[in-house]
N, C-alpha and C. Protein backbone atom coordinates (compact mmCIF):
# COMPACT_ATOMS: atom_id res chain seq x y z
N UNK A 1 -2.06 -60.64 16.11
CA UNK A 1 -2.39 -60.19 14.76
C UNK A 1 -3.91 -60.20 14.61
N UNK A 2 -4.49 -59.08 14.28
CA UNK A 2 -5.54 -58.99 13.90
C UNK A 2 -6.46 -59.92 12.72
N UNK A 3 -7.63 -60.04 12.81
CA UNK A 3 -8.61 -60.56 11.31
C UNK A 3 -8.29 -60.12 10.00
N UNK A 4 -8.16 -58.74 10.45
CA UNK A 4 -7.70 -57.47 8.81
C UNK A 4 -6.23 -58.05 8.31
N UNK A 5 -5.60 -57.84 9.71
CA UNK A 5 -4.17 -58.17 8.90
C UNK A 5 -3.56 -59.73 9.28
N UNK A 6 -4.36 -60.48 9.27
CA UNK A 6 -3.91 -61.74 8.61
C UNK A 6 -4.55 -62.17 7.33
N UNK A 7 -5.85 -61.27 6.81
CA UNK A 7 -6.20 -61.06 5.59
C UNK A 7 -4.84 -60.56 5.01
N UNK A 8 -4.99 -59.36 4.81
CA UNK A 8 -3.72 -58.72 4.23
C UNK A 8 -2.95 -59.55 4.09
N UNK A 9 -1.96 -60.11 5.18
CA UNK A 9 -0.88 -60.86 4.67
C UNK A 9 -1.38 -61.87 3.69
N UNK A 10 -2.81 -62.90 3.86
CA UNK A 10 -2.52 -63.88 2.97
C UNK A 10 -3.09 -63.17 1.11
N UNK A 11 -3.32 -62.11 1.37
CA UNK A 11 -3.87 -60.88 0.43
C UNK A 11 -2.01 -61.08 -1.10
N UNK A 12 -1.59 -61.02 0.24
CA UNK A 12 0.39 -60.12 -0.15
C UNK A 12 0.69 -61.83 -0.69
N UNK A 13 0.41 -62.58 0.13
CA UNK A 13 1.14 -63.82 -0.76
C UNK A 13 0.18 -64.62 -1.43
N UNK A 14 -0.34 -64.20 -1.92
CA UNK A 14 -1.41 -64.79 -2.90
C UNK A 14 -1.13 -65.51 -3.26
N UNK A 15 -1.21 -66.96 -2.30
CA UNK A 15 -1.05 -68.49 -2.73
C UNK A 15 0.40 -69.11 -2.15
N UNK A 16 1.26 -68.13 -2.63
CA UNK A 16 2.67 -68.68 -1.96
C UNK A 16 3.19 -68.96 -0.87
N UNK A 17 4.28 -69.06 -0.47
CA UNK A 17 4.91 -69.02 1.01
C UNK A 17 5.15 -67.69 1.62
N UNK A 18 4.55 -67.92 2.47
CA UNK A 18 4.61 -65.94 3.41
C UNK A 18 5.53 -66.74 5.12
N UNK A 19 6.56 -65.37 5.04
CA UNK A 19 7.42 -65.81 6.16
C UNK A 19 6.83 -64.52 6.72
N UNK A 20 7.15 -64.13 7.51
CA UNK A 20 7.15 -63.47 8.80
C UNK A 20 7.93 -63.29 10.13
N UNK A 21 8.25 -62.18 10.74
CA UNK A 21 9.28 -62.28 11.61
C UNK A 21 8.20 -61.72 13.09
N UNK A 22 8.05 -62.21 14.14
CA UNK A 22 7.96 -62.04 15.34
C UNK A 22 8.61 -61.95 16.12
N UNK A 23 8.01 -60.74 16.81
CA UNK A 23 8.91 -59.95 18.70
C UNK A 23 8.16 -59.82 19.12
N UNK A 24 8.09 -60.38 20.60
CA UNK A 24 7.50 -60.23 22.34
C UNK A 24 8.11 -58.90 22.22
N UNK A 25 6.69 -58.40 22.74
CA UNK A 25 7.03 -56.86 23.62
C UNK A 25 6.05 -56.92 24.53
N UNK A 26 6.59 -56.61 26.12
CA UNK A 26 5.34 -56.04 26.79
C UNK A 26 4.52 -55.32 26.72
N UNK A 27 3.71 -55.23 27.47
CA UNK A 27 2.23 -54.58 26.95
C UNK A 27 2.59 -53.48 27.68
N UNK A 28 3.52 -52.86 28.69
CA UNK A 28 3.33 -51.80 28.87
C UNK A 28 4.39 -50.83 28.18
N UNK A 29 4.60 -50.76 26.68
CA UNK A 29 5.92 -50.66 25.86
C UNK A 29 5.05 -50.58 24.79
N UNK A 30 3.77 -49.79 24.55
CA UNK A 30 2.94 -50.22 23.49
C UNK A 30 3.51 -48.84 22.62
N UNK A 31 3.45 -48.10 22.98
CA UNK A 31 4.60 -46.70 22.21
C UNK A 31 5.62 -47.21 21.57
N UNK A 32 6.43 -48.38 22.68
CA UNK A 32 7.34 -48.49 21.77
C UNK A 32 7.11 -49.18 20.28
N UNK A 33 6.42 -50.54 20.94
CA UNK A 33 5.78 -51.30 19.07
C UNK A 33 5.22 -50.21 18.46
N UNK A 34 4.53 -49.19 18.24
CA UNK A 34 3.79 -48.52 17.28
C UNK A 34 5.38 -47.93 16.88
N UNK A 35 6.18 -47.28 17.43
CA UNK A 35 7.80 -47.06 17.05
C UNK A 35 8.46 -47.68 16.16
N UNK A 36 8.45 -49.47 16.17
CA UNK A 36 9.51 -49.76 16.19
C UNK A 36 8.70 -50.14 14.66
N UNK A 37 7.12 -50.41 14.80
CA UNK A 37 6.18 -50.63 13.45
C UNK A 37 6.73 -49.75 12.16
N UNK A 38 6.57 -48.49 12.61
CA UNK A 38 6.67 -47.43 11.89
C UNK A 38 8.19 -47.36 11.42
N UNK A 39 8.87 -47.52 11.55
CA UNK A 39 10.62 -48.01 11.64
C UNK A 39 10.82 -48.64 10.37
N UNK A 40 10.49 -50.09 10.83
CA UNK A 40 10.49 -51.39 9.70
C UNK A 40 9.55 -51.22 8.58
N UNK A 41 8.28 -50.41 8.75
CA UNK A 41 7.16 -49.85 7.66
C UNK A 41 8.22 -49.13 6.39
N UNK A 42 8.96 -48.37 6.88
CA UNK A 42 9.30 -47.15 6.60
C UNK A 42 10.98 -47.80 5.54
N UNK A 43 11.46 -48.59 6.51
CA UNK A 43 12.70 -49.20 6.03
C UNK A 43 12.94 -50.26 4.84
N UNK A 44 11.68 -50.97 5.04
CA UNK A 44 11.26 -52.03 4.08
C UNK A 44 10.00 -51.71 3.08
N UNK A 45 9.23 -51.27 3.34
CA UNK A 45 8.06 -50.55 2.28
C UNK A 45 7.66 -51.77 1.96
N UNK A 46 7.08 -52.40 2.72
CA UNK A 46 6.34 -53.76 2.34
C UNK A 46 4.97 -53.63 1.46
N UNK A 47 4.68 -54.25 0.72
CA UNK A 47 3.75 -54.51 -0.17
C UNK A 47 2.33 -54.55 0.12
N UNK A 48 2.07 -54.89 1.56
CA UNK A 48 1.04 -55.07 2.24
C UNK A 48 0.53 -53.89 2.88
N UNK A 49 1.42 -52.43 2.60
CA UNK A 49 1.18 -51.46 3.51
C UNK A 49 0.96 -50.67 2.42
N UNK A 50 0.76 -50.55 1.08
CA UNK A 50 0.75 -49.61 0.71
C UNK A 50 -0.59 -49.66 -0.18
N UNK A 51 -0.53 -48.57 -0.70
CA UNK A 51 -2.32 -48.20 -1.03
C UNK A 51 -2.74 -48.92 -2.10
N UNK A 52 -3.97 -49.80 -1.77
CA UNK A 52 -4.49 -50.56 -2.77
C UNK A 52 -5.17 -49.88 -3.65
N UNK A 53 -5.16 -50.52 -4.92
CA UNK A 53 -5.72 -49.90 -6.17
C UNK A 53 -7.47 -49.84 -5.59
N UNK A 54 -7.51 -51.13 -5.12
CA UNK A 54 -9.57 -51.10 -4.73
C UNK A 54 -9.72 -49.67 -4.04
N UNK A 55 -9.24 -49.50 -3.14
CA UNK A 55 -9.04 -47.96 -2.11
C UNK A 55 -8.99 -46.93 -2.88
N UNK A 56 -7.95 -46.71 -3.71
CA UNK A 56 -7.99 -45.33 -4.55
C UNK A 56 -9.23 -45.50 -5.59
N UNK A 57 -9.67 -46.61 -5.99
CA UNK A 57 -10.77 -46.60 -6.98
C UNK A 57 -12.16 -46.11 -6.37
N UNK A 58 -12.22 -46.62 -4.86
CA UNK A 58 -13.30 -45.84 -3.88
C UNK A 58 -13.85 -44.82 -3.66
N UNK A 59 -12.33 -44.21 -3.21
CA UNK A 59 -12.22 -42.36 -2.82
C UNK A 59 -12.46 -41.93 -4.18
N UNK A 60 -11.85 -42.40 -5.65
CA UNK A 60 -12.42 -41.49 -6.60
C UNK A 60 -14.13 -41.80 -7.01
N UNK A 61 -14.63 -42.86 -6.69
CA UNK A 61 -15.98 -42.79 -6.59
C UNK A 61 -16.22 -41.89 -5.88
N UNK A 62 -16.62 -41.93 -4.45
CA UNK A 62 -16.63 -40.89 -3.66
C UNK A 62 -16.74 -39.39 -3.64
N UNK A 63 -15.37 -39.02 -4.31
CA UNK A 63 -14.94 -38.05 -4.59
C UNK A 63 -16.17 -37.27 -5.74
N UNK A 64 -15.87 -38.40 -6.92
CA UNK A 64 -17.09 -37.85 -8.00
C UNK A 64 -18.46 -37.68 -7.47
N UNK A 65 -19.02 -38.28 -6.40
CA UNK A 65 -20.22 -38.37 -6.39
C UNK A 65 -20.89 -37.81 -5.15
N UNK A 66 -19.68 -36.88 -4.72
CA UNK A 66 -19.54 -35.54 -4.09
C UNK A 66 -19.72 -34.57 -5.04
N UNK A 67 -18.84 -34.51 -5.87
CA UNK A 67 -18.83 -33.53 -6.67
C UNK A 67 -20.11 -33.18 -7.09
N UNK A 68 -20.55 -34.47 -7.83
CA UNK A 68 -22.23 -34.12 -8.75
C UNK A 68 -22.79 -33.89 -7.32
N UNK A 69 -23.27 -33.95 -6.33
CA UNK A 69 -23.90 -33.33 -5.58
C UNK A 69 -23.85 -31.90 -4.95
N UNK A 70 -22.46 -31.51 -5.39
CA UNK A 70 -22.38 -30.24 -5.12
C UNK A 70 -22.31 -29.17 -6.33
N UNK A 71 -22.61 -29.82 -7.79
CA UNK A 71 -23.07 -29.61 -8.89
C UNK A 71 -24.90 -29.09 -9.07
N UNK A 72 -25.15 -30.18 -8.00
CA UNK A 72 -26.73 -30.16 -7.50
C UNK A 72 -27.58 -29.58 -6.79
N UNK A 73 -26.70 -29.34 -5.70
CA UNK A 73 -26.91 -28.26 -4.69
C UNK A 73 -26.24 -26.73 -5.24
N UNK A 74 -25.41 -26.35 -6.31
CA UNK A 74 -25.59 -25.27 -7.00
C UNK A 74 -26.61 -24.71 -7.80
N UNK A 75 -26.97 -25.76 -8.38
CA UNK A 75 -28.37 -25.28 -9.13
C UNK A 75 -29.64 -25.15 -8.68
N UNK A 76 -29.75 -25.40 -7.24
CA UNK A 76 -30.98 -25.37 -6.61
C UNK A 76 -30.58 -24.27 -5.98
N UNK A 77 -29.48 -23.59 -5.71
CA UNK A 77 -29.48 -22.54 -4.80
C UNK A 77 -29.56 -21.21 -6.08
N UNK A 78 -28.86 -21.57 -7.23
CA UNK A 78 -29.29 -20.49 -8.08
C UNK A 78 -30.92 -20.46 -8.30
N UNK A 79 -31.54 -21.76 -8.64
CA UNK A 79 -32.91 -21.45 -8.40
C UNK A 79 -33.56 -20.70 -7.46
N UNK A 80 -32.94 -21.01 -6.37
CA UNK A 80 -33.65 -19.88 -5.04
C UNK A 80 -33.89 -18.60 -5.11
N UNK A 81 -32.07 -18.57 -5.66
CA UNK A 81 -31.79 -16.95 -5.33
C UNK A 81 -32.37 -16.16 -6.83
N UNK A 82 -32.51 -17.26 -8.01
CA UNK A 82 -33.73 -16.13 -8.86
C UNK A 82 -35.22 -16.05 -8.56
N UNK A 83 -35.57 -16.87 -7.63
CA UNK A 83 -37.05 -16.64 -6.97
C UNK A 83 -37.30 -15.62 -5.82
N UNK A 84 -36.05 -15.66 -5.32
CA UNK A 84 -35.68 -14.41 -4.34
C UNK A 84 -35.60 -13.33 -4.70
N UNK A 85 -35.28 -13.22 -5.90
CA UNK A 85 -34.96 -11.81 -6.29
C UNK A 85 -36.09 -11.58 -7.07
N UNK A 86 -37.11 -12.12 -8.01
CA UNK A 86 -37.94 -12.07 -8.79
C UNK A 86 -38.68 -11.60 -7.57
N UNK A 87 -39.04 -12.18 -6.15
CA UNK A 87 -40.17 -11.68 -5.25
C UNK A 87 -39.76 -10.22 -4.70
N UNK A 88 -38.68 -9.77 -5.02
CA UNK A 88 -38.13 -9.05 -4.47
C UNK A 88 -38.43 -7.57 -5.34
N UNK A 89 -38.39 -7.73 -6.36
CA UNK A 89 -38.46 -6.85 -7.34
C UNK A 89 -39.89 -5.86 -7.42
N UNK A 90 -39.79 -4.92 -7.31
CA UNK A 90 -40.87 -3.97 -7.33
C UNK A 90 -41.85 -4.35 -8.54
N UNK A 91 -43.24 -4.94 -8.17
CA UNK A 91 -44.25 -4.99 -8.85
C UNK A 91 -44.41 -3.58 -9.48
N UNK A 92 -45.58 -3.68 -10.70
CA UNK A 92 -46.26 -2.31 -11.15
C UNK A 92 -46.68 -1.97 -10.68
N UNK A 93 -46.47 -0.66 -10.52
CA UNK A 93 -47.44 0.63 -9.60
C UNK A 93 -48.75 0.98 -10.23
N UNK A 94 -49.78 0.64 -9.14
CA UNK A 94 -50.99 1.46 -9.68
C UNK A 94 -50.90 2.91 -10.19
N UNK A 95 -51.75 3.21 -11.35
CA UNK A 95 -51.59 4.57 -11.29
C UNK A 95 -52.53 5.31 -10.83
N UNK A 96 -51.67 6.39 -10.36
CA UNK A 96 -52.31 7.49 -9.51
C UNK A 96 -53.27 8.29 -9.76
N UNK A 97 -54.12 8.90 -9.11
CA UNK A 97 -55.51 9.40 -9.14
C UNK A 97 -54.83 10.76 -9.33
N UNK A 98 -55.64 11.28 -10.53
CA UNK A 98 -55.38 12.95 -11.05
C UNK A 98 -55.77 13.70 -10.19
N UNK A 99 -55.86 14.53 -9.10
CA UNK A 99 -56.56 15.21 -8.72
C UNK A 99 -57.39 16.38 -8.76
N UNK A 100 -58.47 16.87 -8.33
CA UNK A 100 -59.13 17.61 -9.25
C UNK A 100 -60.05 17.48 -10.75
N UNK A 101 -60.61 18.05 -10.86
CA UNK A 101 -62.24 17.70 -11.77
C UNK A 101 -61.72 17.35 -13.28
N UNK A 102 -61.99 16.16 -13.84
CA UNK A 102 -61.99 15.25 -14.63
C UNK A 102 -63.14 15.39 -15.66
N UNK A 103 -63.20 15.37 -16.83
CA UNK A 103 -64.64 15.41 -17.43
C UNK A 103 -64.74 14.07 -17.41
N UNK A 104 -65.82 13.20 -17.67
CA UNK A 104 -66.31 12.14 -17.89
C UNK A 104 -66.41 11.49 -19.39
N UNK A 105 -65.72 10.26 -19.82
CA UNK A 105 -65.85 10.39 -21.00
C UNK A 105 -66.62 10.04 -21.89
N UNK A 106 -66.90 10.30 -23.02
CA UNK A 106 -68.67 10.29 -23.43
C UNK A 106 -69.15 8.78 -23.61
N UNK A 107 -68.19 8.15 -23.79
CA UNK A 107 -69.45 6.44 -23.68
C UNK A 107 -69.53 6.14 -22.62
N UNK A 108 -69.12 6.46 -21.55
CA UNK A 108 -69.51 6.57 -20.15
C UNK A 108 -70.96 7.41 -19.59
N UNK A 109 -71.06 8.65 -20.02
CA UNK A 109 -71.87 9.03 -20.54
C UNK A 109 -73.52 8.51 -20.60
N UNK A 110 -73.31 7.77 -22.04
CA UNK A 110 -74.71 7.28 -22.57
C UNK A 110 -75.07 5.94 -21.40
N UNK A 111 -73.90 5.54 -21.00
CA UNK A 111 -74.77 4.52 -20.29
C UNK A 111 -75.62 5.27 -19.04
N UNK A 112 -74.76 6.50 -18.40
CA UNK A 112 -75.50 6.60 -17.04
C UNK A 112 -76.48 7.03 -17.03
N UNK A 113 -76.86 7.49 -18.11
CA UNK A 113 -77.91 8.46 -19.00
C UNK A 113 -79.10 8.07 -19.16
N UNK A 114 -78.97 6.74 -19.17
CA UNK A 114 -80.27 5.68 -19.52
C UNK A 114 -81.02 5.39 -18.40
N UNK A 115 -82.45 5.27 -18.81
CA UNK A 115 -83.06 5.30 -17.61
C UNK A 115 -83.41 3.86 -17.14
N UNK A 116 -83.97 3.07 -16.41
CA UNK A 116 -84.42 2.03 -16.44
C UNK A 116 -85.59 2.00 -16.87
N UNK A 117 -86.18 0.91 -18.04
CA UNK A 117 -87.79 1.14 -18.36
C UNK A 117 -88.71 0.79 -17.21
N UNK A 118 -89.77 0.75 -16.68
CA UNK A 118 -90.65 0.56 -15.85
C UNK A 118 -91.89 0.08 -16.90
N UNK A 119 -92.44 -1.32 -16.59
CA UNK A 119 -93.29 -1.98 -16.99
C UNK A 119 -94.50 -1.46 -17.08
């Protein structure tokens, strides 16, 4: 008997008298004990085999705190993919050169017009 499950058992009789039944089996018959385990598991539904409340209280930790992380890792990937697409998006177009003769427009004009004074 293992450390775990002589815990367990004194787990199951919490304080009281715990009986127990033992069988020799050879060691080269180890198929068969995992057999004959599963048998008596199955026939008797002992108290010691079945799912502790601490265990299911675990996995639903677990479970939740999976979840919010994959709550977390959604919103960073929607962040991405609107930065992805925002870079993606066609900037404003310069606008295009008219071609052909343009007049100049008149306050443009007066400045080029001016001469520099000379001292």
């Amino acid at each position: 008997m293992t450390a775990a499950q002589q815990t367990s058992c004194l787990k199951v009789a919490a304080g009281r008298t715990l009986y127990f039944a033992a069988y020799a089996v050879p060691e080269q018959h180890v198929w068969a004990v995992s057999q004959i385990e599963k048998e008596l598991i199955k026939l008797y539904n002992p108290v010691s085999n079945l799912e502790s409340i601490d265990a299911v209280a675990e996995l639903a930790n677990r479970l939740y705190s999976i979840e919010k992380k994959i709550v977390e890792h959604d919103a960073a990937l929607v962040l991405a993919l609107a930065a992805i697409g925002q870079m993606v998006q066609p900037q404003n177009e310069p606008k295009k050169r008219i071609v052909g003769f343009q007049p100049v427009p008149a306050s443009s004009r007066s400045t080029s017009s001016e001469k520099p004074k000379s001292p």
